[in-house]
Protein backbone atom coordinates (compact mmCIF):
# COMPACT_ATOMS: atom_id res chain seq x y z
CA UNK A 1 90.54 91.42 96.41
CA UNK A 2 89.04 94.00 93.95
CA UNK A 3 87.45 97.49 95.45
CA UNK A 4 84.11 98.40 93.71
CA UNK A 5 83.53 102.47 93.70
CA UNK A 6 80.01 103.66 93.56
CA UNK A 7 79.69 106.85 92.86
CA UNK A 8 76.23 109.08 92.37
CA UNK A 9 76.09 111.91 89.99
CA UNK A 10 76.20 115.07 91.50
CA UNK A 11 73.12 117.40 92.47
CA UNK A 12 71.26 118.47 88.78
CA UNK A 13 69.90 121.34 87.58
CA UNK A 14 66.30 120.97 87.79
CA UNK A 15 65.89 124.65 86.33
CA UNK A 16 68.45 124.39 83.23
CA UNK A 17 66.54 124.11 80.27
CA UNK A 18 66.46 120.36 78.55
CA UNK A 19 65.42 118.09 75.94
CA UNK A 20 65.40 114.79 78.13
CA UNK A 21 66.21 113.77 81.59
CA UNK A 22 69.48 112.59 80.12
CA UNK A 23 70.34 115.69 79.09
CA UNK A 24 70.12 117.19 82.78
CA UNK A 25 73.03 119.41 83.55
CA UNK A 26 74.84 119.33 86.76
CA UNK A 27 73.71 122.36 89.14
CA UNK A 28 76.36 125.01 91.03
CA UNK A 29 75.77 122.79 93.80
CA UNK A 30 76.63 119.69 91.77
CA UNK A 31 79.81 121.28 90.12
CA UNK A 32 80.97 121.89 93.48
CA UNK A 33 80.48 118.14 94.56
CA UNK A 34 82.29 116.25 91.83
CA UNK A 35 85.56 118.89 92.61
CA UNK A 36 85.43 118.23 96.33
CA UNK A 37 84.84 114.51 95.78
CA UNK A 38 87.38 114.25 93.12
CA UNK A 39 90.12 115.82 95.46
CA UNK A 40 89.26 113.99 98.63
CA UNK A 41 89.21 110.62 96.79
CA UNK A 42 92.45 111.72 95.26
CA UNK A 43 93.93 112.87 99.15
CA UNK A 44 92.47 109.02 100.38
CA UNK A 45 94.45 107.82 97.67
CA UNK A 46 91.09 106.05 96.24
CA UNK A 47 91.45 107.03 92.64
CA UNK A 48 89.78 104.68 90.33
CA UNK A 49 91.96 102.72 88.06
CA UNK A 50 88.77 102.70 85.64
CA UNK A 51 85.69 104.26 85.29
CA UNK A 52 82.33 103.18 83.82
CA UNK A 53 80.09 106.11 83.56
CA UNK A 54 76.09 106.64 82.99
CA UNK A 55 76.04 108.14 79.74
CA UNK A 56 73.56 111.17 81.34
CA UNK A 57 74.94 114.51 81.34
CA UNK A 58 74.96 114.96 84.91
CA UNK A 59 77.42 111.25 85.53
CA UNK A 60 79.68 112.45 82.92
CA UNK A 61 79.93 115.84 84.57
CA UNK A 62 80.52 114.68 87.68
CA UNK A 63 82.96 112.16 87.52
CA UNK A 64 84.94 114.71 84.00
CA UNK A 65 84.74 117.06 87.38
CA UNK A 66 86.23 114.74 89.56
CA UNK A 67 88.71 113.72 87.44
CA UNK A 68 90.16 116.87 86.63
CA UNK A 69 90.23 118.67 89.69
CA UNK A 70 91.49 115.19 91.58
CA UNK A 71 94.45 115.14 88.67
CA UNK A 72 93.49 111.36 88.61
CA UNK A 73 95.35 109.74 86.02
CA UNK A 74 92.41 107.26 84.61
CA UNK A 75 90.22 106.24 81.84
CA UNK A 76 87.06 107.23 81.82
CA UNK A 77 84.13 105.44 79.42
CA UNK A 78 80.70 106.08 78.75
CA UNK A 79 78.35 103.97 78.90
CA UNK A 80 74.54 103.71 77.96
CA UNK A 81 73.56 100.66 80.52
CA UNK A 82 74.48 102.49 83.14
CA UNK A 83 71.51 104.60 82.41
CA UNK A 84 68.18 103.41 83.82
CA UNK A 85 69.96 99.92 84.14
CA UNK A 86 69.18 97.58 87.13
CA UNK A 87 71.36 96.62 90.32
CA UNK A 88 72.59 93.43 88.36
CA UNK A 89 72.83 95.39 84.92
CA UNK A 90 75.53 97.57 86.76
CA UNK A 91 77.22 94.51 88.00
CA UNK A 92 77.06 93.34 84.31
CA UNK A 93 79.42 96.66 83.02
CA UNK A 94 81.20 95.98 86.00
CA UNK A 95 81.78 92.08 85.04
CA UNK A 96 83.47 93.51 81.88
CA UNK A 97 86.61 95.30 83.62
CA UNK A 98 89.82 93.50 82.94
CA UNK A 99 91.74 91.82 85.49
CA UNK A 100 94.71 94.73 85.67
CA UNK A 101 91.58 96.39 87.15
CA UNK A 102 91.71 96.54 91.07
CA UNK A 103 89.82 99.65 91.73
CA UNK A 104 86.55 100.24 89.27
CA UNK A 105 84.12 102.63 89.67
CA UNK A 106 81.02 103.12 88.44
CA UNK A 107 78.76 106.29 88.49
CA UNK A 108 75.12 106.73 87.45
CA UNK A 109 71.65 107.25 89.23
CA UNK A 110 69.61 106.23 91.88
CA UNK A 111 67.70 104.34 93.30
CA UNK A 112 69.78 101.64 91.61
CA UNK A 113 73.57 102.85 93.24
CA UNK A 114 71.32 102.66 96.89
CA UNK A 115 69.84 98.53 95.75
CA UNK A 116 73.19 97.64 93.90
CA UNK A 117 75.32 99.01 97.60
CA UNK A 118 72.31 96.61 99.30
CA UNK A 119 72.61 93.38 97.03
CA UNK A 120 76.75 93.46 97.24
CA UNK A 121 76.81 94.33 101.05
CA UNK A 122 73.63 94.09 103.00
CA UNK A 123 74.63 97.64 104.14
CA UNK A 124 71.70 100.09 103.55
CA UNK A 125 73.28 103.48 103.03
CA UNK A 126 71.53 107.03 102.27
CA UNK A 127 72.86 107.64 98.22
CA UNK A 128 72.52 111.05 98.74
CA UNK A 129 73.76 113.19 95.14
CA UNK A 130 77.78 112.94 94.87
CA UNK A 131 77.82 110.31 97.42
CA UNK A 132 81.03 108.05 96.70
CA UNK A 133 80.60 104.30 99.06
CA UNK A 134 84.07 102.05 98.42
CA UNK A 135 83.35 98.52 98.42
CA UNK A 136 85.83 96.04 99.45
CA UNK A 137 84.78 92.20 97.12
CA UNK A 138 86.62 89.05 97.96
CA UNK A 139 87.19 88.45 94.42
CA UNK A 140 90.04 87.98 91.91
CA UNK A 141 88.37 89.05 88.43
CA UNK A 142 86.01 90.92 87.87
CA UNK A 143 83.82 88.40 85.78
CA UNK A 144 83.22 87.22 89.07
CA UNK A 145 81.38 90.38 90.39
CA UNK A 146 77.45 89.57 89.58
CA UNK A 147 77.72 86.94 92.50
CA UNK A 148 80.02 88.51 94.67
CA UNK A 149 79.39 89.79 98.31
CA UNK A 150 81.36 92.40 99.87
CA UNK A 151 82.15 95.07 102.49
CA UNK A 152 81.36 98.49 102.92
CA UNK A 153 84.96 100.34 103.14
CA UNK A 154 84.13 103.98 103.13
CA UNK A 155 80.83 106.00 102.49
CA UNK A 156 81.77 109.83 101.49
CA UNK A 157 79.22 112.67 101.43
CA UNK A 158 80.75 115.96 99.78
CA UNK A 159 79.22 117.65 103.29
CA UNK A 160 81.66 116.13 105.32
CA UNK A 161 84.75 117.64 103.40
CA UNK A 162 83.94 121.44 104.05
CA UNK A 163 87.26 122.86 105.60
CA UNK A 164 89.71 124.80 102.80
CA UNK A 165 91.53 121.33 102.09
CA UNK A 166 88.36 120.19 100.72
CA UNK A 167 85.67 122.08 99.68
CA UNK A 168 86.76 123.82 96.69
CA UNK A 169 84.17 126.29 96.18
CA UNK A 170 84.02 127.88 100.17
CA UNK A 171 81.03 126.14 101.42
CA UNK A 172 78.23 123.68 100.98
């Protein structure tokens, strides 16, 4: 059994000056996300032995955010197909985890995180920004992922962690 992570970048900057869409920053609202999702993954004891990330400023950000304030002790990599890729091109990065890998997650953009949740689970769930949705696959390596189906284990919405032990920055 292997546990897919999907993780959305946090809420952008729309306003921030930039070159390209991939250069979108992360906005207050975003920053404040990836910390509370990074701690409450960390308190669920759902840190991500590995992380494939969307190259785009505002994936890094978020799960660099995550990371840090969750103290997760992981590697993180970049990675340009995760940016504008397809539901299948994600499971693609994902087929390249090794098999020491039991918990992978990936962040990056929707609508693909919402399709990719769809094709693995048949669940339909709302990929709001910073939205993290644990996937349980009855699978032994990850090479098998592109044809794998699954179970929806958790979906996690930064909203719903809003008391002190959670929401680091005192509201939204």
């Amino acid at each position: 059994m292997k546990r897919l992570i999907v993780l959305r970048h946090a809420k952008s900057d729309w306003d921030s000056d930039f070159e390209s869409d991939h250069d979108r920053p992360l906005a207050r609202r975003g920053i404040a996300a990836a910390r509370t999702m990074g701690v409450a993954l960390a308190n669920m004891d759902q840190v991500p032995d590995l992380v494939y990330s969307s190259s785009a400023l505002r994936a890094r950000t978020t799960v660099e955010l995550a990371a840090e304030t969750g103290d997760w002790d992981t590697t993180i990599e970049l990675n340009d197909d995760l940016y504008g890729t397809s539901a299948d091109g994600a499971l693609g990065v994902a087929s390249r985890a090794g098999a020491q890998v039991d918990r992978l997650m990936l962040v990056g953009h929707q609508p693909t995180w919402g399709t990719l949740v769809y094709q693995l689970t048949g669940g339909r769930v709302q990929m709001k920004t910073a939205t993290a949705v644990g996937i349980d696959l009855a699978i032994d390596s990850w090479r098998d992922v592109t044809t794998a189906h699954g179970e929806i284990a958790y979906v996690l919405q930064p909203r719903l962690f809003t008391d002190g032990a959670w929401d680091l920055e005192g509201g939204r």
